[in-house]
N, C-alpha and C. Protein backbone atom coordinates (compact mmCIF):
# COMPACT_ATOMS: atom_id res chain seq x y z
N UNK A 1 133.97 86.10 100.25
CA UNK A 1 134.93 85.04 99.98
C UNK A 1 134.41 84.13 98.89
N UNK A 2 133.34 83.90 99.17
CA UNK A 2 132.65 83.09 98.15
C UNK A 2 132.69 83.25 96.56
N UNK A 3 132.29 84.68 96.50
CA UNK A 3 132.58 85.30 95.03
C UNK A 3 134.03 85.83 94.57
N UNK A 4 135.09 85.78 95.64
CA UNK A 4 136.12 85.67 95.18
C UNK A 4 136.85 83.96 94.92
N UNK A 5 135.83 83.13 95.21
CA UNK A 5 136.41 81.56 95.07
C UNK A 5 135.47 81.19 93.33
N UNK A 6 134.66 82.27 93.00
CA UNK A 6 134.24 82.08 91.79
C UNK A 6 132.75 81.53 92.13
N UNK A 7 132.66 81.31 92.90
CA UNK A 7 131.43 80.22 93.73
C UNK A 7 130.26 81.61 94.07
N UNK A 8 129.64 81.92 92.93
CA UNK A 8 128.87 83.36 92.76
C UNK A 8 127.34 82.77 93.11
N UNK A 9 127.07 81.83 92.70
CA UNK A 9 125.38 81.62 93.27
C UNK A 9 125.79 81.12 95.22
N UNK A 10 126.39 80.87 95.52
CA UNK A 10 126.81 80.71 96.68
C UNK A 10 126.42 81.72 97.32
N UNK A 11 127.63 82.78 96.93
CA UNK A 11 127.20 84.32 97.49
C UNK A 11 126.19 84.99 97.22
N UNK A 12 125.20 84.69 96.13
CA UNK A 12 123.77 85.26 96.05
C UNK A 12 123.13 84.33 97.47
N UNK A 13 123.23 83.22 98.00
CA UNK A 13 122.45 82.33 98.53
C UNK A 13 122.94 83.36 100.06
N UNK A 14 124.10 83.53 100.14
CA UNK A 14 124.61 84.03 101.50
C UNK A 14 124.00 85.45 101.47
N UNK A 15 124.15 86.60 100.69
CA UNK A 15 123.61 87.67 100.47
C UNK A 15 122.02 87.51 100.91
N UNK A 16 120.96 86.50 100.06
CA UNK A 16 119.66 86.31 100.30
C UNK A 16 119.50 86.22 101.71
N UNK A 17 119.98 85.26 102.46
CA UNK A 17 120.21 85.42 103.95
C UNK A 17 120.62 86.56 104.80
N UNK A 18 121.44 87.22 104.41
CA UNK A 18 121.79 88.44 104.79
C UNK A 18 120.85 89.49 104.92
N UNK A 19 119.44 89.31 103.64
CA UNK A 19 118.64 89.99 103.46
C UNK A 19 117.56 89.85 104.35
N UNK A 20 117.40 88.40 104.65
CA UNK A 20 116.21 88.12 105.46
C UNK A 20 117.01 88.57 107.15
N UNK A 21 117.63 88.31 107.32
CA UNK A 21 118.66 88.38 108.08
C UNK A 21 118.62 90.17 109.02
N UNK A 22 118.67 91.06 108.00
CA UNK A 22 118.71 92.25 108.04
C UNK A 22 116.83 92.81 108.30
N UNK A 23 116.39 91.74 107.23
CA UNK A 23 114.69 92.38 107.68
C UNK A 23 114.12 92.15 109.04
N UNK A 24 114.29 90.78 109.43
CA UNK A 24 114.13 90.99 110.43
C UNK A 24 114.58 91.59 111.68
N UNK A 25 115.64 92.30 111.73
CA UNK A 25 116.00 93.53 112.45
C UNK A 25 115.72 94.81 112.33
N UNK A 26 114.92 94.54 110.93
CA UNK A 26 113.75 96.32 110.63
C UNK A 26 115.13 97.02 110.00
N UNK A 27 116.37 96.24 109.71
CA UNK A 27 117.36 97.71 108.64
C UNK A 27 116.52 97.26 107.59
N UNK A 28 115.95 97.98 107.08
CA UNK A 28 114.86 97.42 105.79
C UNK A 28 116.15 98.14 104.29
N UNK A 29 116.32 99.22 104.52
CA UNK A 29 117.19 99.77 103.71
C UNK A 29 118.64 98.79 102.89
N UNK A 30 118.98 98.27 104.12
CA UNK A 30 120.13 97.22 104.38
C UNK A 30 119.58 95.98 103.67
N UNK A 31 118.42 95.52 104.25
CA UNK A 31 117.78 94.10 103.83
C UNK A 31 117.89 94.41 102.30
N UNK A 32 117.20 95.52 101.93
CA UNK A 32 116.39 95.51 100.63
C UNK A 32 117.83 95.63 99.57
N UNK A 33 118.55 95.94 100.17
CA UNK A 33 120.36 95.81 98.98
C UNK A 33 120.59 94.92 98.85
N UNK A 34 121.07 93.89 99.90
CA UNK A 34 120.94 92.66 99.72
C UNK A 34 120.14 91.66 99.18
N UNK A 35 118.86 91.61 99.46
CA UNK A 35 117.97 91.25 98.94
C UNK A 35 118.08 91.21 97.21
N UNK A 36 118.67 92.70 97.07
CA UNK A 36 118.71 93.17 95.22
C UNK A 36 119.65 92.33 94.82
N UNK A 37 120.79 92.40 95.77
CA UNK A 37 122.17 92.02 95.02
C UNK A 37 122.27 90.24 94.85
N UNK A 38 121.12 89.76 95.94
CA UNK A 38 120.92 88.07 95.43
C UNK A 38 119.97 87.94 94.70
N UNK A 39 118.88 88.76 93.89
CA UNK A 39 118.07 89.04 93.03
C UNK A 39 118.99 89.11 91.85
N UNK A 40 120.00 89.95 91.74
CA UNK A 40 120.34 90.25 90.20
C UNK A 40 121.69 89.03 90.04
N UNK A 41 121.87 88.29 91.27
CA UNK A 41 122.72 87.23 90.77
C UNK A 41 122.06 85.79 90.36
N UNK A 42 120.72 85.90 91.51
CA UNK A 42 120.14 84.40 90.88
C UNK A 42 119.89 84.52 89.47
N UNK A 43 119.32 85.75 88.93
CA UNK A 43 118.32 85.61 87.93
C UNK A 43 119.17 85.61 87.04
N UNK A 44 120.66 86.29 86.73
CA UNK A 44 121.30 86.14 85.68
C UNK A 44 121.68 84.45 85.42
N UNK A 45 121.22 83.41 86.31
CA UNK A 45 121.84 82.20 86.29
C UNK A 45 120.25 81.72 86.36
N UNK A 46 119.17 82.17 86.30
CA UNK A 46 117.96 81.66 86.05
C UNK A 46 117.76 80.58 87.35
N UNK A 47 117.89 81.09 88.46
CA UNK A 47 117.86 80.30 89.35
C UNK A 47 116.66 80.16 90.34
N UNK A 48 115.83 79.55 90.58
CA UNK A 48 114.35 79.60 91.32
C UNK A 48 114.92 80.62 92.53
N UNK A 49 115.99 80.33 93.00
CA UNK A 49 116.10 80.99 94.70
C UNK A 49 115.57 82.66 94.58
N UNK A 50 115.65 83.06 92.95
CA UNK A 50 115.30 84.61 92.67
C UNK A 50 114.03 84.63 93.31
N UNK A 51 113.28 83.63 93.57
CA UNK A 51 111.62 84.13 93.95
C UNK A 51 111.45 84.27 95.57
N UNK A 52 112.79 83.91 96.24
CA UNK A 52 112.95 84.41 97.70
C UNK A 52 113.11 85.60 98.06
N UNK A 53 114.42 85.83 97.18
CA UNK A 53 115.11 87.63 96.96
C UNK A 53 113.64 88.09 96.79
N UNK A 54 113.07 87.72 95.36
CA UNK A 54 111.77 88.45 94.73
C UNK A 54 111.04 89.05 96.39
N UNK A 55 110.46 87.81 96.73
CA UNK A 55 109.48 87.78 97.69
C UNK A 55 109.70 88.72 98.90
N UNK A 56 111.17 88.45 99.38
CA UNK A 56 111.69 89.61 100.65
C UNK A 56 111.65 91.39 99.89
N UNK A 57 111.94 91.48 99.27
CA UNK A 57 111.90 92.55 98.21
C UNK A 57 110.77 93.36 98.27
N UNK A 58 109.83 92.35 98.06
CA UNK A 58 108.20 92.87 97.48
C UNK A 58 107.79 93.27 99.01
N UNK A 59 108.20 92.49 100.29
CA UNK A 59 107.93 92.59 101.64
C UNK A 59 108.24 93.94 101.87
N UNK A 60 109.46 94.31 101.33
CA UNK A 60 109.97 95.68 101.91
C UNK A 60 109.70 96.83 101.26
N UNK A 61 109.02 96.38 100.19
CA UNK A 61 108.56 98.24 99.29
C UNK A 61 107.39 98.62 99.99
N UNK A 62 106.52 98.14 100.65
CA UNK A 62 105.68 98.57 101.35
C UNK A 62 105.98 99.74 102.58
N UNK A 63 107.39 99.26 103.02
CA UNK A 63 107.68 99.44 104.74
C UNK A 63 108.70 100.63 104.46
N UNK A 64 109.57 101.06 102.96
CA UNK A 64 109.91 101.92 103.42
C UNK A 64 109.54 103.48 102.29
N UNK A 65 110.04 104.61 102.26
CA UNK A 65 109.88 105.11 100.78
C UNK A 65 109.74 104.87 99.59
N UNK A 66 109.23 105.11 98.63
CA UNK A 66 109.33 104.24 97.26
C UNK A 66 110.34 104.91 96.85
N UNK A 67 111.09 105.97 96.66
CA UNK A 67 111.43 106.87 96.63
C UNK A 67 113.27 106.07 96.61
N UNK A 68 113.43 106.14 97.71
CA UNK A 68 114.04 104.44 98.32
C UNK A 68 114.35 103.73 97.42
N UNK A 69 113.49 102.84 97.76
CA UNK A 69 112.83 101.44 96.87
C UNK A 69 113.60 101.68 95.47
N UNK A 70 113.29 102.54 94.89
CA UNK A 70 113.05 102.60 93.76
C UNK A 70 114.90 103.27 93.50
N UNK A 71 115.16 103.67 94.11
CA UNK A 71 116.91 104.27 94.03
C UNK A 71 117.45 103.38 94.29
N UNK A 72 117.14 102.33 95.38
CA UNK A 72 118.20 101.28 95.73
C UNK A 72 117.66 99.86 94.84
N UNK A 73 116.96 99.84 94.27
CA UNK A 73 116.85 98.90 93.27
C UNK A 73 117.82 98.97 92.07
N UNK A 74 117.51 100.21 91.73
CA UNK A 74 118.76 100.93 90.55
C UNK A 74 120.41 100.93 90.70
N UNK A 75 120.64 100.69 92.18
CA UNK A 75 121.47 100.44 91.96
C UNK A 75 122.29 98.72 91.71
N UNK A 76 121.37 98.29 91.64
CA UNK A 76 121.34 97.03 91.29
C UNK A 76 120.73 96.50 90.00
N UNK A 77 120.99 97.44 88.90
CA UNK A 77 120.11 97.57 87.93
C UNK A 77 118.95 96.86 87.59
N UNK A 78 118.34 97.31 88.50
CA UNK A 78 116.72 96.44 88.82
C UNK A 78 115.91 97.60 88.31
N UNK A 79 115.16 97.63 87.27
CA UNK A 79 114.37 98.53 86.87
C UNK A 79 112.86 99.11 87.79
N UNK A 80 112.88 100.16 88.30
CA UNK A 80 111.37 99.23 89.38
C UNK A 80 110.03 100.24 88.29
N UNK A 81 110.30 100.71 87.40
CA UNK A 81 109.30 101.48 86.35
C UNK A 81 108.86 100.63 85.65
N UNK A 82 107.61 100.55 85.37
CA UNK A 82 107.02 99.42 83.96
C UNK A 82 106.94 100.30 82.87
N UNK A 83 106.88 101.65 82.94
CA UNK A 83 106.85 102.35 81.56
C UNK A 83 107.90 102.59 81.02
N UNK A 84 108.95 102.27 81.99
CA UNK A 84 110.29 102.28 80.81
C UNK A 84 110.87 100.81 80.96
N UNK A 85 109.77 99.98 80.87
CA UNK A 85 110.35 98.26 81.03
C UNK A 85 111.41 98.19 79.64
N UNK A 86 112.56 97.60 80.16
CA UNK A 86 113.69 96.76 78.76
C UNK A 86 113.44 95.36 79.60
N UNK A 87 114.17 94.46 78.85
CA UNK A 87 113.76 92.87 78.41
C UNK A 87 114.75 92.54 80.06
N UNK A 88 113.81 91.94 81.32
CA UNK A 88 114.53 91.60 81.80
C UNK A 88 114.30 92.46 83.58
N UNK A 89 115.42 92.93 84.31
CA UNK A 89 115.34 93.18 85.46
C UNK A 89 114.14 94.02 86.09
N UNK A 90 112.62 94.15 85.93
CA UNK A 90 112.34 94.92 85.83
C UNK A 90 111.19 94.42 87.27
N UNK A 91 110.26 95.44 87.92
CA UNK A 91 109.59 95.18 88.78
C UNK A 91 108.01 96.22 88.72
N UNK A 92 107.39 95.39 88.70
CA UNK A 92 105.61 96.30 88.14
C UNK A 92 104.76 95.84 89.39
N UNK A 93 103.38 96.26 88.79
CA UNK A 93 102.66 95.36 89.72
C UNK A 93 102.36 94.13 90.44
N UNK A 94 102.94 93.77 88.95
CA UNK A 94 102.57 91.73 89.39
C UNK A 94 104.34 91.34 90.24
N UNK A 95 105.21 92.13 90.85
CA UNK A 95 106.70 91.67 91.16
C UNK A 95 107.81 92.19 90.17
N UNK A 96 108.37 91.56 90.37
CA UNK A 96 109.99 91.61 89.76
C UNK A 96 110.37 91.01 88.53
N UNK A 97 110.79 91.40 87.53
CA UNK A 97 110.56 90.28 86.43
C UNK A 97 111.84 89.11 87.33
N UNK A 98 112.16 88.15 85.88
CA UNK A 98 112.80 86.92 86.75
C UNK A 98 114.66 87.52 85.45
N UNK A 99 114.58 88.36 85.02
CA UNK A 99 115.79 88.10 84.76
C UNK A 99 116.37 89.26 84.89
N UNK A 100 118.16 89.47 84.98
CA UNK A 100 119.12 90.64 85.18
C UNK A 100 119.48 91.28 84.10
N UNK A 101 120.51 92.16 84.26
CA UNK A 101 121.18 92.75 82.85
C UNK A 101 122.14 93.16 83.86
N UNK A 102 123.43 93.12 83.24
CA UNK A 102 124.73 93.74 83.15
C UNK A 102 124.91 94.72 83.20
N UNK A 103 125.49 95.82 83.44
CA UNK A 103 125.96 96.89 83.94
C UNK A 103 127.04 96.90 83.36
């Protein structure tokens, strides 16, 4: 509802919740979409709350496949490769970068 009222960092803020929300019930799969999808909305608006998404994110590549990880990031065009880093959504050793790209 939120992102149909235009009110889009809202629904990243509700999504982020959703994420923590979901981790702690162990759907890690579930968490970690969510998690992406308030990741690639804060950061296109340069918003600190990205370092929550970031943080739940980084919690869950441990816990499930990278394999995973790394497919369901993409679909959130979250890059999770550093050797094919472009300017922006991308995730390496040191985390997640802090900004999105469009689709």
């Amino acid at each position: 509802i939120r992102e149909q009222n235009g009110d889009t960092l809202g629904a990243a803020i509700t999504y982020g919740q959703m994420g923590l929300l979901y981790f702690d019930k162990e759907e890690l799969e579930t968490a970690l979409r969510y998690s992406s999808k308030a990741f690639s909305i804060f950061s296109q608006f340069g918003s600190p709350n990205m370092e929550v998404a970031k943080r739940n994110m980084l919690r869950i590549r441990s816990r499930i496949p990278i394999e995973t990880f790394n497919n369901i990031l993409r679909e959130y065009n979250i890059n999770p490769e550093p050797q094919t880093r472009t300017p922006g959504n991308d995730i390496d050793a040191t985390g997640i970068d802090a900004s999105s790209q469009e689709s």
